[in-house]
C-alpha atoms as a PDB file:
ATOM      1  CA  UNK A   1     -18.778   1.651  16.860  1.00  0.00           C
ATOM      2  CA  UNK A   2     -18.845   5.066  16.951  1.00  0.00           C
ATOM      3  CA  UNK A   3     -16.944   7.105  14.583  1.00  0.00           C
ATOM      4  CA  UNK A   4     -14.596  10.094  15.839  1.00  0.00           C
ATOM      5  CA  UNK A   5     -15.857  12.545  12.896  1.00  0.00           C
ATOM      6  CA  UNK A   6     -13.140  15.332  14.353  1.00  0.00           C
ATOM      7  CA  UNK A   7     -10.425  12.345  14.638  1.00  0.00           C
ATOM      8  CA  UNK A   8     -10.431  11.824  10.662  1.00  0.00           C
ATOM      9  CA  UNK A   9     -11.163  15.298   9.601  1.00  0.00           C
ATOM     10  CA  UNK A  10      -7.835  16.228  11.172  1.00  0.00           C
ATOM     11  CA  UNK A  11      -5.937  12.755   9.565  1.00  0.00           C
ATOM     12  CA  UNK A  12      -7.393  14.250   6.031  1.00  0.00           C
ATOM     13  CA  UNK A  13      -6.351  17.732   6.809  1.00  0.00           C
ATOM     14  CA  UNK A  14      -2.742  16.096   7.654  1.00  0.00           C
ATOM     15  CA  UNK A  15      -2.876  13.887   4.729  1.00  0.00           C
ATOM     16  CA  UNK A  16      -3.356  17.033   2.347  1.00  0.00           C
ATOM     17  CA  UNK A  17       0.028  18.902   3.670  1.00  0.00           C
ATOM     18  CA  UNK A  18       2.344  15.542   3.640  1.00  0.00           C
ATOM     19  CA  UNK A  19       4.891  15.821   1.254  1.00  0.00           C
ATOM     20  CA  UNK A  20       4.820  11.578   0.497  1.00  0.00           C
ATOM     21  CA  UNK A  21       1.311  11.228  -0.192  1.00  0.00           C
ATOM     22  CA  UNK A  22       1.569   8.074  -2.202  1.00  0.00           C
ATOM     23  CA  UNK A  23       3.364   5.829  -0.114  1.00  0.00           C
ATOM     24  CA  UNK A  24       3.170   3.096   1.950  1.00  0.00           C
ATOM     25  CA  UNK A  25       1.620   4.606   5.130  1.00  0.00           C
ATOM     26  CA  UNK A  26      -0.296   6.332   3.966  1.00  0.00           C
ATOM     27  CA  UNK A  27      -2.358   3.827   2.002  1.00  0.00           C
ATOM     28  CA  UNK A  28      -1.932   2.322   5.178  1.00  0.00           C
ATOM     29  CA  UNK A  29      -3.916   4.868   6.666  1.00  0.00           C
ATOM     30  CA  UNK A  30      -6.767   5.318   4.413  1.00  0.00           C
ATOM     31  CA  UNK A  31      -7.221   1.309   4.140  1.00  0.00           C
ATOM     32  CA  UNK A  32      -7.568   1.489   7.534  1.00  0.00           C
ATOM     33  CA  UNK A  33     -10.492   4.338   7.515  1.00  0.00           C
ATOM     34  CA  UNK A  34     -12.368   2.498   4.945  1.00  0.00           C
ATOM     35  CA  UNK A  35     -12.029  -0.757   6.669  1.00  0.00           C
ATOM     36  CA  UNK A  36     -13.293   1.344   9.848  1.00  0.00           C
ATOM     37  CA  UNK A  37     -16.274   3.108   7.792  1.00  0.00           C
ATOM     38  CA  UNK A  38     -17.210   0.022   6.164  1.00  0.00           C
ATOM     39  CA  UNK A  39     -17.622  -1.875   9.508  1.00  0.00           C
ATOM     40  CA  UNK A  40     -19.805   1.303  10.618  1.00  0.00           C
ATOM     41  CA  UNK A  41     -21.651   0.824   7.496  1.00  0.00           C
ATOM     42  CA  UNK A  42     -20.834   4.528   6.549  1.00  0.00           C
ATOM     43  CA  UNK A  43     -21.050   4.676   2.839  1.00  0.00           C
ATOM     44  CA  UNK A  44     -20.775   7.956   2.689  1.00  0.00           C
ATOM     45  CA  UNK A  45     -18.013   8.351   5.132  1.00  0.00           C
ATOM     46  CA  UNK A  46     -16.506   5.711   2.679  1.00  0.00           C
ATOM     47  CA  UNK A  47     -16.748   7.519  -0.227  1.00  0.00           C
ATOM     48  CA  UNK A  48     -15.781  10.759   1.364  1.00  0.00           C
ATOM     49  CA  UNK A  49     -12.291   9.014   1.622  1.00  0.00           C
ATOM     50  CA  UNK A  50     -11.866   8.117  -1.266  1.00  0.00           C
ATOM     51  CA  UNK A  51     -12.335  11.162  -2.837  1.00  0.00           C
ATOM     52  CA  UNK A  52      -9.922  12.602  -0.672  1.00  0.00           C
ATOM     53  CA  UNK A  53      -7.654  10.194  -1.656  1.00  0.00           C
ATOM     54  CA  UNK A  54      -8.440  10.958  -5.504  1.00  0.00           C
ATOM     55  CA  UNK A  55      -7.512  14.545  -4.775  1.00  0.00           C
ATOM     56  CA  UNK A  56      -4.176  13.229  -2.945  1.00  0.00           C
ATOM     57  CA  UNK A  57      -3.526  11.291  -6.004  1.00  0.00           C
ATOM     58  CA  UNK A  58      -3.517   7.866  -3.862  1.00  0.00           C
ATOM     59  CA  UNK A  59      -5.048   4.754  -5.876  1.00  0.00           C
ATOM     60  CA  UNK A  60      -7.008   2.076  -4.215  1.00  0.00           C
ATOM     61  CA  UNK A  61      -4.700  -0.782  -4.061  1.00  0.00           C
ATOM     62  CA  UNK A  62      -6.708  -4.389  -4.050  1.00  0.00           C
ATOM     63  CA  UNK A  63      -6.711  -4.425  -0.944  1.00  0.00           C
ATOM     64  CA  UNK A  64      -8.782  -1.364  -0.524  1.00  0.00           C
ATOM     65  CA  UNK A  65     -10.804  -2.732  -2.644  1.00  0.00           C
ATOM     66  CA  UNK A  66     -11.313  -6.017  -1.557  1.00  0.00           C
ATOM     67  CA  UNK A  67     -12.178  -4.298   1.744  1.00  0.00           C
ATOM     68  CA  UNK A  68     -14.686  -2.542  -0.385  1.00  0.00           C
ATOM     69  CA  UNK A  69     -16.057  -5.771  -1.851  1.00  0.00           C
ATOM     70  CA  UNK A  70     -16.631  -7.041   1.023  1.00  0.00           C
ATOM     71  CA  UNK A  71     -18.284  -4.228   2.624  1.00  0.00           C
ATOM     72  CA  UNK A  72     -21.051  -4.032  -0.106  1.00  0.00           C
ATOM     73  CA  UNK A  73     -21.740  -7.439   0.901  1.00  0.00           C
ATOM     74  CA  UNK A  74     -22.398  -7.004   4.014  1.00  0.00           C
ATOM     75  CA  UNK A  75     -24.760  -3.850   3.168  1.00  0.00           C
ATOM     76  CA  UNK A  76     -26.325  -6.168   0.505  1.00  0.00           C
ATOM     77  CA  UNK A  77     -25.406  -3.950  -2.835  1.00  0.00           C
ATOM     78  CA  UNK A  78     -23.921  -6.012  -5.728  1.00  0.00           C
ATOM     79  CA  UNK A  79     -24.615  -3.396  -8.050  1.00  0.00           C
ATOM     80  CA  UNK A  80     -22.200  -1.102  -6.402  1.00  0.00           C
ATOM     81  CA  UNK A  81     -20.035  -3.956  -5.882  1.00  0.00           C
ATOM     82  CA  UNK A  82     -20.732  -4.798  -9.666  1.00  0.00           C
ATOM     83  CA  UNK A  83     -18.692  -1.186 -10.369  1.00  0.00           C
ATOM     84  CA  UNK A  84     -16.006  -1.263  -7.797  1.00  0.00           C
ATOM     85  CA  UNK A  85     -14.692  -4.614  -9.633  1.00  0.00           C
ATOM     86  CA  UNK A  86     -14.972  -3.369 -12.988  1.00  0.00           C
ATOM     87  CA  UNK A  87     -13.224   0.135 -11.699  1.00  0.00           C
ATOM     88  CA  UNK A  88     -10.620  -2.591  -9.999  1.00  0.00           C
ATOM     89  CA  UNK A  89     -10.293  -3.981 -13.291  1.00  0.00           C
ATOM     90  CA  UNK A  90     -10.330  -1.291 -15.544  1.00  0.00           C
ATOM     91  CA  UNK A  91      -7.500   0.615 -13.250  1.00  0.00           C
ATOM     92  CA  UNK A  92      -5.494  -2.855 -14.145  1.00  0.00           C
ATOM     93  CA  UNK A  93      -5.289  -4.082 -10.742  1.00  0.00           C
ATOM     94  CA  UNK A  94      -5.658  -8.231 -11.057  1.00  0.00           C
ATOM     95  CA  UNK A  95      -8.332  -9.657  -8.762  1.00  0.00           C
ATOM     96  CA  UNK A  96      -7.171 -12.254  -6.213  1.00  0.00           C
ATOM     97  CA  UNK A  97      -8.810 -15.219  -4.522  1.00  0.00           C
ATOM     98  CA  UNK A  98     -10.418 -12.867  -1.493  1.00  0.00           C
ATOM     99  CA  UNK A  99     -12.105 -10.399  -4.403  1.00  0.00           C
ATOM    100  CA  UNK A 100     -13.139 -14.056  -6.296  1.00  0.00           C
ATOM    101  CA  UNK A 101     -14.553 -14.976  -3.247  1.00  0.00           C
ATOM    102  CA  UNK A 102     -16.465 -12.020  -1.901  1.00  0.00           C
ATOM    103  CA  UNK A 103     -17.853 -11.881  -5.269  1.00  0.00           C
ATOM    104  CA  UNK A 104     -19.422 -15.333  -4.642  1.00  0.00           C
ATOM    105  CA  UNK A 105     -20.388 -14.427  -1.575  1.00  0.00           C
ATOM    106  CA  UNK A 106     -22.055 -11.177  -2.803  1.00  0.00           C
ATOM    107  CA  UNK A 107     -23.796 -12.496  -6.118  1.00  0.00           C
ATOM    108  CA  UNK A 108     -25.290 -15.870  -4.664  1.00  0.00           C
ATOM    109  CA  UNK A 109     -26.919 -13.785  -1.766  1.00  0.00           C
ATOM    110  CA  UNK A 110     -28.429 -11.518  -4.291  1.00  0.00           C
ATOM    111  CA  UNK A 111     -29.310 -14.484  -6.596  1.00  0.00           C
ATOM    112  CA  UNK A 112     -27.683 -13.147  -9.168  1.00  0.00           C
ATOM    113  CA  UNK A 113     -26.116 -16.515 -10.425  1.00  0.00           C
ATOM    114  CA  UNK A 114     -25.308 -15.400 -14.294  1.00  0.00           C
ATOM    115  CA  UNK A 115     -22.915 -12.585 -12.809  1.00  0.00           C
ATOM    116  CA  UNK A 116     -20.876 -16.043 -11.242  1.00  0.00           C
ATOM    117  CA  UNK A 117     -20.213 -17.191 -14.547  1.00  0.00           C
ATOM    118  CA  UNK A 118     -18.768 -13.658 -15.799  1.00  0.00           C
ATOM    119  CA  UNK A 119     -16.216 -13.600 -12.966  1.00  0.00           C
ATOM    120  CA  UNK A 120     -13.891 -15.730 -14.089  1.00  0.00           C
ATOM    121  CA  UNK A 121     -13.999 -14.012 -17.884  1.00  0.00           C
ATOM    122  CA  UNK A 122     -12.599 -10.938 -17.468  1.00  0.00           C
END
């Protein structure tokens, strides 16, 4: 997978001078630049978006961040995915069965078995 760099410069750049920043679509569009980023394994990339999205004023929905989630997985980082859920949390989004389970996923590969039991707590 190779990354058009040029490709989401110019979506960002577009992004920046819509008038309707926070709808539909456009969450639509960023969810589906971290999806793309995540599956390069660009982390920075990643969080390049979603600072631009910050500026635009878009949240992460939970779907951007169960994309995230699972992601961090993949790369083998429950600490970072340790703060994405408690941002998640803390922004009062409510996590659903796909963040439950890529939490499993991501704490029993790291062995971190007491951070199971703490899921279901908060």
């Amino acid at each position: 997978f190779m990354l058009n760099w040029e490709r989401l410069m110019r979506f960002l750049v577009c992004m920046r001078g819509e008038e309707l920043v926070a709808g539909n679509r456009t969450r639509l569009h960023f969810r589906f630049w971290v999806r793309c980023l995540g599956e390069a394994g660009d982390y920075d990339g990643i969080r390049y978006v979603l600072q631009e999205m910050a500026a635009l004023g878009v949240e992460p929905n939970l779907v951007v961040y169960n994309i995230l989630l699972k992601v961090m997985g993949k790369a083998g980082k429950p600490g970072l995915a340790r703060s994405l859920f408690e941002e998640m949390v803390e922004s009062g989004l409510t996590p659903n069965e796909k963040t439950l389970t890529a939490l499993v996923k991501i704490y029993g590969k790291a062995r971190w078995l007491e951070m199971l039991w703490n899921c279901g707590s908060e």
